[in-house]
N, C-alpha and C. Protein backbone atom coordinates (compact mmCIF):
# COMPACT_ATOMS: atom_id res chain seq x y z
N UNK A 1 17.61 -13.23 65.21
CA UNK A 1 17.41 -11.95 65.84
C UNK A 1 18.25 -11.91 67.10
N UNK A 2 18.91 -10.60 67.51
CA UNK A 2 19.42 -10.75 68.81
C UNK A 2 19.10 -9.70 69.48
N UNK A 3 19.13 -10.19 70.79
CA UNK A 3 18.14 -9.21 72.06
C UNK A 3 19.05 -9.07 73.01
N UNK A 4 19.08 -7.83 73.21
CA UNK A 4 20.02 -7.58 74.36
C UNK A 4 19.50 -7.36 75.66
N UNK A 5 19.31 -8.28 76.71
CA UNK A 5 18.55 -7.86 78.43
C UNK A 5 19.82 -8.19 79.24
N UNK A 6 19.75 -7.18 79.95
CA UNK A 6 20.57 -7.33 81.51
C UNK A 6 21.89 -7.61 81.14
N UNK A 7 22.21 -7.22 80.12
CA UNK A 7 24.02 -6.99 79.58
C UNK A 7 24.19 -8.78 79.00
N UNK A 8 22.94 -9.34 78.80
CA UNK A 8 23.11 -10.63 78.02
C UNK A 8 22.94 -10.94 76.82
N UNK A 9 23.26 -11.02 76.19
CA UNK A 9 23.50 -11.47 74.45
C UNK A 9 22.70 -12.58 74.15
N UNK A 10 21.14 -12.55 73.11
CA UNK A 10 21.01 -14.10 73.21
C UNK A 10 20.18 -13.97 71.97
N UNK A 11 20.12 -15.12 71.46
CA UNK A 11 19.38 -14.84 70.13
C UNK A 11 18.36 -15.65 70.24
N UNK A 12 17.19 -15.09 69.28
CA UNK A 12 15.83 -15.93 69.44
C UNK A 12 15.83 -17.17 67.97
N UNK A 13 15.70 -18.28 68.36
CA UNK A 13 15.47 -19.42 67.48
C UNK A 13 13.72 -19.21 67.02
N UNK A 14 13.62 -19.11 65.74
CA UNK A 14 12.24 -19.06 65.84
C UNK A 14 11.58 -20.10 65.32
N UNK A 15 12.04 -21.41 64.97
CA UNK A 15 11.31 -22.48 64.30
C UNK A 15 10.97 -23.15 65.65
N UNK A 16 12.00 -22.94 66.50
CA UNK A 16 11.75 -23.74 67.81
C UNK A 16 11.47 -22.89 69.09
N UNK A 17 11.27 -21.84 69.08
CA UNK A 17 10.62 -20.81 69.81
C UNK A 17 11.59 -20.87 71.01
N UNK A 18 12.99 -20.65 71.03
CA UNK A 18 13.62 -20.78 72.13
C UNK A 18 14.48 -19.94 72.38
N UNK A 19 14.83 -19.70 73.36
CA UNK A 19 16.16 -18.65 73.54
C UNK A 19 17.20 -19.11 73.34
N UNK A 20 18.31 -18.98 72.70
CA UNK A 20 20.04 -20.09 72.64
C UNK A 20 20.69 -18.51 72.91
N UNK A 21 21.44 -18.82 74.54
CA UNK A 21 22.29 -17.86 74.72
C UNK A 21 23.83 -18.20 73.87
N UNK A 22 24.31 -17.35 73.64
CA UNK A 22 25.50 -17.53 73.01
C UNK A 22 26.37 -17.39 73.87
N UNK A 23 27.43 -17.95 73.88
CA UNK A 23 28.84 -18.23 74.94
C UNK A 23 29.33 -16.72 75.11
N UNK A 24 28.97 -16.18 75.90
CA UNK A 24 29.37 -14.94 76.58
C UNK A 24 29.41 -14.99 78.10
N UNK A 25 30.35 -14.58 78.30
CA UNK A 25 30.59 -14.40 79.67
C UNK A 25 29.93 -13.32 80.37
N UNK A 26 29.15 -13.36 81.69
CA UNK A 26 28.61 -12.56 82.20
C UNK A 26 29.00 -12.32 83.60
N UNK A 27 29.10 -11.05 84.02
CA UNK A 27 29.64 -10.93 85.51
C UNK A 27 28.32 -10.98 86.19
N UNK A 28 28.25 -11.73 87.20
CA UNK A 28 27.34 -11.80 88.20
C UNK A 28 28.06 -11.38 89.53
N UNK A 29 26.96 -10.80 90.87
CA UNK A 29 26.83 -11.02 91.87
C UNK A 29 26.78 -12.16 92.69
N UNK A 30 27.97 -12.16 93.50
CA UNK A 30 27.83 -13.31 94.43
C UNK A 30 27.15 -12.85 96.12
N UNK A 31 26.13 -12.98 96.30
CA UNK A 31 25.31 -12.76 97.48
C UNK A 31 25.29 -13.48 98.42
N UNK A 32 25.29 -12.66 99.73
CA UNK A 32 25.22 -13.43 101.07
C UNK A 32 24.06 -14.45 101.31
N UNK A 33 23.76 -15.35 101.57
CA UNK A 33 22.39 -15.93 101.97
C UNK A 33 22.56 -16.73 103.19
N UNK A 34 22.04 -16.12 104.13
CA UNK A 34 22.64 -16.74 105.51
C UNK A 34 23.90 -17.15 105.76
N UNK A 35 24.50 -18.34 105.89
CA UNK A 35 25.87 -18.12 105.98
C UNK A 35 26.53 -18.74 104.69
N UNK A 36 25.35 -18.82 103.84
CA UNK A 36 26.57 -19.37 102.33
C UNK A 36 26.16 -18.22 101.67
N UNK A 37 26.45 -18.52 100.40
CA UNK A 37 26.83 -17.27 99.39
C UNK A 37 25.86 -18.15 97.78
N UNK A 38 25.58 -17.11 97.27
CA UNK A 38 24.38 -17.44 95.47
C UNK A 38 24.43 -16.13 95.06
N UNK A 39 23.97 -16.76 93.62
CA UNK A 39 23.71 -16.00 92.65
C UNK A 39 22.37 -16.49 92.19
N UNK A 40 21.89 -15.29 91.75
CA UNK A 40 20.58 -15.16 90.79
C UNK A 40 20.56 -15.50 89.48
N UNK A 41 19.65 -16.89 89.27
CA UNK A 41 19.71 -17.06 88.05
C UNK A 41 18.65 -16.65 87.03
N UNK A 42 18.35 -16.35 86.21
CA UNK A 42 16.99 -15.52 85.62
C UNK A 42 15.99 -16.22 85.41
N UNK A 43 14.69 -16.28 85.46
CA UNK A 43 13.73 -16.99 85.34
C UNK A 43 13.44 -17.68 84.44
N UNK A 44 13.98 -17.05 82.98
CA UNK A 44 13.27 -17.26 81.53
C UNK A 44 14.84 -18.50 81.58
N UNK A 45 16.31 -18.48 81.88
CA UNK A 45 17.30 -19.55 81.74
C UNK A 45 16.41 -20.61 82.56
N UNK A 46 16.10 -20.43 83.87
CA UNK A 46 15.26 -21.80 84.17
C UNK A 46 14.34 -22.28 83.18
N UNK A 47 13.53 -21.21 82.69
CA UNK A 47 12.03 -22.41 82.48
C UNK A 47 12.59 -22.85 80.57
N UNK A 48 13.83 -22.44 80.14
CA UNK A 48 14.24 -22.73 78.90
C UNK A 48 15.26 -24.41 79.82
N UNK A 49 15.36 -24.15 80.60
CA UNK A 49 15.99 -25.40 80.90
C UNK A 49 15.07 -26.59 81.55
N UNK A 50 14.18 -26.21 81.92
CA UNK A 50 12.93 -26.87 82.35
C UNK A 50 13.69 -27.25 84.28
N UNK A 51 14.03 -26.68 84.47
CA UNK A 51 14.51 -26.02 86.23
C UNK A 51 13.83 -25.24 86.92
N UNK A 52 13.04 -26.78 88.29
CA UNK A 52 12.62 -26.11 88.58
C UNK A 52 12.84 -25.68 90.50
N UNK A 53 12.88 -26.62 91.05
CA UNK A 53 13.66 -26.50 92.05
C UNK A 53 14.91 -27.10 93.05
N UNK A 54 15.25 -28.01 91.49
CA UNK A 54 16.86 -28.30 91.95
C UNK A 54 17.43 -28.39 90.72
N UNK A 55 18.60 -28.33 91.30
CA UNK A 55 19.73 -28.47 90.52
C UNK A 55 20.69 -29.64 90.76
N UNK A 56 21.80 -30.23 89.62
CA UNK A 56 22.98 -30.43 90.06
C UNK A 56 23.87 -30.05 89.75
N UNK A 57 25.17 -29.31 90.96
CA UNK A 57 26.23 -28.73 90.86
C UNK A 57 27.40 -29.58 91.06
N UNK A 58 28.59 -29.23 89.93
CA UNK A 58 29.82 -29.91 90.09
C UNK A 58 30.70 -28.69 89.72
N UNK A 59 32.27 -29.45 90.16
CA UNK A 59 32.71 -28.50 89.69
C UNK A 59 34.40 -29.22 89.20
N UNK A 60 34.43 -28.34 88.07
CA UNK A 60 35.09 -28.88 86.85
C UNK A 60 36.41 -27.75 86.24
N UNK A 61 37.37 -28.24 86.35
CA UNK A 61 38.47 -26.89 85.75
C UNK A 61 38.26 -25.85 86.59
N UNK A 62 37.92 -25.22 87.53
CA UNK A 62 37.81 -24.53 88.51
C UNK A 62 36.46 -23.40 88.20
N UNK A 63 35.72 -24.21 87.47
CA UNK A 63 34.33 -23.82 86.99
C UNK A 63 33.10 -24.49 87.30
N UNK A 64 32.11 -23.96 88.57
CA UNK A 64 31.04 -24.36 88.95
C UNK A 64 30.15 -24.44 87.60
N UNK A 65 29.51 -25.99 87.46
CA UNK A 65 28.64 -26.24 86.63
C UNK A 65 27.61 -26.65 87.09
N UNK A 66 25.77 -25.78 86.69
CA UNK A 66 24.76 -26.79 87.56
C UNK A 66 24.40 -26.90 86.21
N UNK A 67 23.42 -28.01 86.45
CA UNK A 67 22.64 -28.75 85.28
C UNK A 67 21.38 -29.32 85.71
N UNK A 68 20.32 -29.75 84.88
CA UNK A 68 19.00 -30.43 85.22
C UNK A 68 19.38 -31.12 86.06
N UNK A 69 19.31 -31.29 86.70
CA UNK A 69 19.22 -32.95 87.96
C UNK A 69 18.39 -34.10 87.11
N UNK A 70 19.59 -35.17 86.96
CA UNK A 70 19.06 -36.69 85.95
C UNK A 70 17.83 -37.17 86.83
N UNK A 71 18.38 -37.39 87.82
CA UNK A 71 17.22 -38.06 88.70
C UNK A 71 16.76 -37.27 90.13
N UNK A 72 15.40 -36.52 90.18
CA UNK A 72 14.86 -36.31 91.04
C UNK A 72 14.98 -36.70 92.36
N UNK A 73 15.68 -35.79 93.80
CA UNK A 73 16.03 -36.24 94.73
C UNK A 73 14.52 -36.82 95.21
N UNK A 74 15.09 -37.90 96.04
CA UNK A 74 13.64 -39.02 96.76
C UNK A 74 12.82 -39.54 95.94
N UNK A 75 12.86 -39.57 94.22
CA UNK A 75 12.28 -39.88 93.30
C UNK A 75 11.72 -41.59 93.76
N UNK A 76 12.46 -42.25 94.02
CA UNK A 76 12.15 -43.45 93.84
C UNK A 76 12.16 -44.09 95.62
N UNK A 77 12.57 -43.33 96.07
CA UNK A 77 12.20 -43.56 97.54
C UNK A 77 11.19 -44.35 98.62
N UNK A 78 9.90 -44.23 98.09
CA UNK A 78 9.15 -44.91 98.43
C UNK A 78 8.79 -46.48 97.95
N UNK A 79 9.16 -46.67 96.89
CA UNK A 79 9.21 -47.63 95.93
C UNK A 79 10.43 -48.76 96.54
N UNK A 80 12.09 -48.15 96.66
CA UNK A 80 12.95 -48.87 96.94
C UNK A 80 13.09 -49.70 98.71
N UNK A 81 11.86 -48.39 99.34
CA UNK A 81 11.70 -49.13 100.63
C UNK A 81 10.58 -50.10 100.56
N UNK A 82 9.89 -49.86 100.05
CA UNK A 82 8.81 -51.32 99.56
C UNK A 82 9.92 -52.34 99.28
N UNK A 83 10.10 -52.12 98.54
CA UNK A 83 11.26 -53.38 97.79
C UNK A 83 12.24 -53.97 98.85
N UNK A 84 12.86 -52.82 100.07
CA UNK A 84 13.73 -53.49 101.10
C UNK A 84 12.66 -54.56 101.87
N UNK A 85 11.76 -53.64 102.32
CA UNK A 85 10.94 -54.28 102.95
C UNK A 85 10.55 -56.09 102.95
N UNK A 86 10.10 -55.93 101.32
CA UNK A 86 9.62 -57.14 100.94
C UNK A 86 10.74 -58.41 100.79
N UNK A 87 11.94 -57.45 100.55
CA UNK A 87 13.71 -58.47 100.96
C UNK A 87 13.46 -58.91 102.69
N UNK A 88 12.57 -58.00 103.16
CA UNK A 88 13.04 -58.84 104.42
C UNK A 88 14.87 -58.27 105.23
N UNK A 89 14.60 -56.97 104.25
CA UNK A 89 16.09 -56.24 104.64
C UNK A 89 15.85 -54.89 105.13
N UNK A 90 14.78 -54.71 105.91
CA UNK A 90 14.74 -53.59 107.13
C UNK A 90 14.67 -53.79 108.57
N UNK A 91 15.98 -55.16 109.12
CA UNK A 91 16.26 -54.73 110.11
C UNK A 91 16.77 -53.56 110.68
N UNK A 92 16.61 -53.18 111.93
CA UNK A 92 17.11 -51.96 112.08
C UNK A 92 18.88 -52.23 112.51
N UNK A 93 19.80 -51.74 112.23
CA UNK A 93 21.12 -51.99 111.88
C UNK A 93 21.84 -51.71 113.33
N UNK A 94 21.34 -50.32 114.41
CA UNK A 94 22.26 -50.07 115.06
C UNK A 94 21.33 -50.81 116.40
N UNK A 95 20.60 -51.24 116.57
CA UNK A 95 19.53 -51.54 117.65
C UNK A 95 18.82 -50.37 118.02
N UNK A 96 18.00 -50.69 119.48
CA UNK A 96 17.21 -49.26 119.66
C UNK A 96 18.40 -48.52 120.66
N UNK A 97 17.97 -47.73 120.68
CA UNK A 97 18.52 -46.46 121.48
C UNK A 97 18.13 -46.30 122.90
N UNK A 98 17.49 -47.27 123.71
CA UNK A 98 16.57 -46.80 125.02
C UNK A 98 18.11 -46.59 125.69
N UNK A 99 17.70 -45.59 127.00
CA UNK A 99 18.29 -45.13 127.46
C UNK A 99 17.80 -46.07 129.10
N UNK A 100 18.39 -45.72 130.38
CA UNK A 100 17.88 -46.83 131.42
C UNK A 100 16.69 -46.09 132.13
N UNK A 101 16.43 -44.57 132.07
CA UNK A 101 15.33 -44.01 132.71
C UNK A 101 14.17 -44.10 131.47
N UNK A 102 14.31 -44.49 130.36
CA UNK A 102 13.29 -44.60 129.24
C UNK A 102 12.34 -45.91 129.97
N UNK A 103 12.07 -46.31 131.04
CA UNK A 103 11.18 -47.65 131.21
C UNK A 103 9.89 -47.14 131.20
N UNK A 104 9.80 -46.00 131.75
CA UNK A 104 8.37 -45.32 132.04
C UNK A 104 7.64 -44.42 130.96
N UNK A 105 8.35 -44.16 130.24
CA UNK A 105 7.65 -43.58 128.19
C UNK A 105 6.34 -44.45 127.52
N UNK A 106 5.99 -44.18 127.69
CA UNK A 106 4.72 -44.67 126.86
C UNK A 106 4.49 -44.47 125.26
N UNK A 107 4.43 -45.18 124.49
CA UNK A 107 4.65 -45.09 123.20
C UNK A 107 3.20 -45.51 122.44
């Protein structure tokens, strides 16, 4: 079956209940957002991609590509500082920072 929304072409898979857009090119809006610039991506392309609040963007042949993000930013974060920790490899690297009127700070 094919459904036409918002000048997009896409056909419905029905054994697998999914949307498969077909390779059509679509003109989008490029929008101000404070001082960078986006586009709107549609809700139903996220949740068919399972996107939900990141992405990863590259860019390839002079064509921005985002995709699922493999690994969840800070995913393992808490885990890998345990692990420094227990190395015995969280000295602090640059020393402290006191300054010469810092004697009187209470911490």
């Amino acid at each position: 079956m094919l459904l036409f929304s918002n000048n997009i072409v896409i056909t419905m898979n029905k054994k697998q209940n999914l949307i498969t857009p077909l390779k059509v090119s679509m003109p989008v809006s490029v929008r101000a957002i404070g001082n960078s610039r986006g586009v709107v991506i549609p809700k139903a392309i996220l949740e068919q991609l399972g996107i939900e609040r990141e992405m990863d963007m590259s860019v390839e042949d002079a064509k921005i590509i985002l995709s699922k993000p493999k690994n969840p930013v800070r995913k393992s974060w808490a885990n890998d500082a345990k692990a420094i920790a227990t190395a015995g490899e969280d000295k602090l690297i640059a020393g402290d920072f006191n300054n010469e009127n810092d004697g009187d700070w209470v911490w």
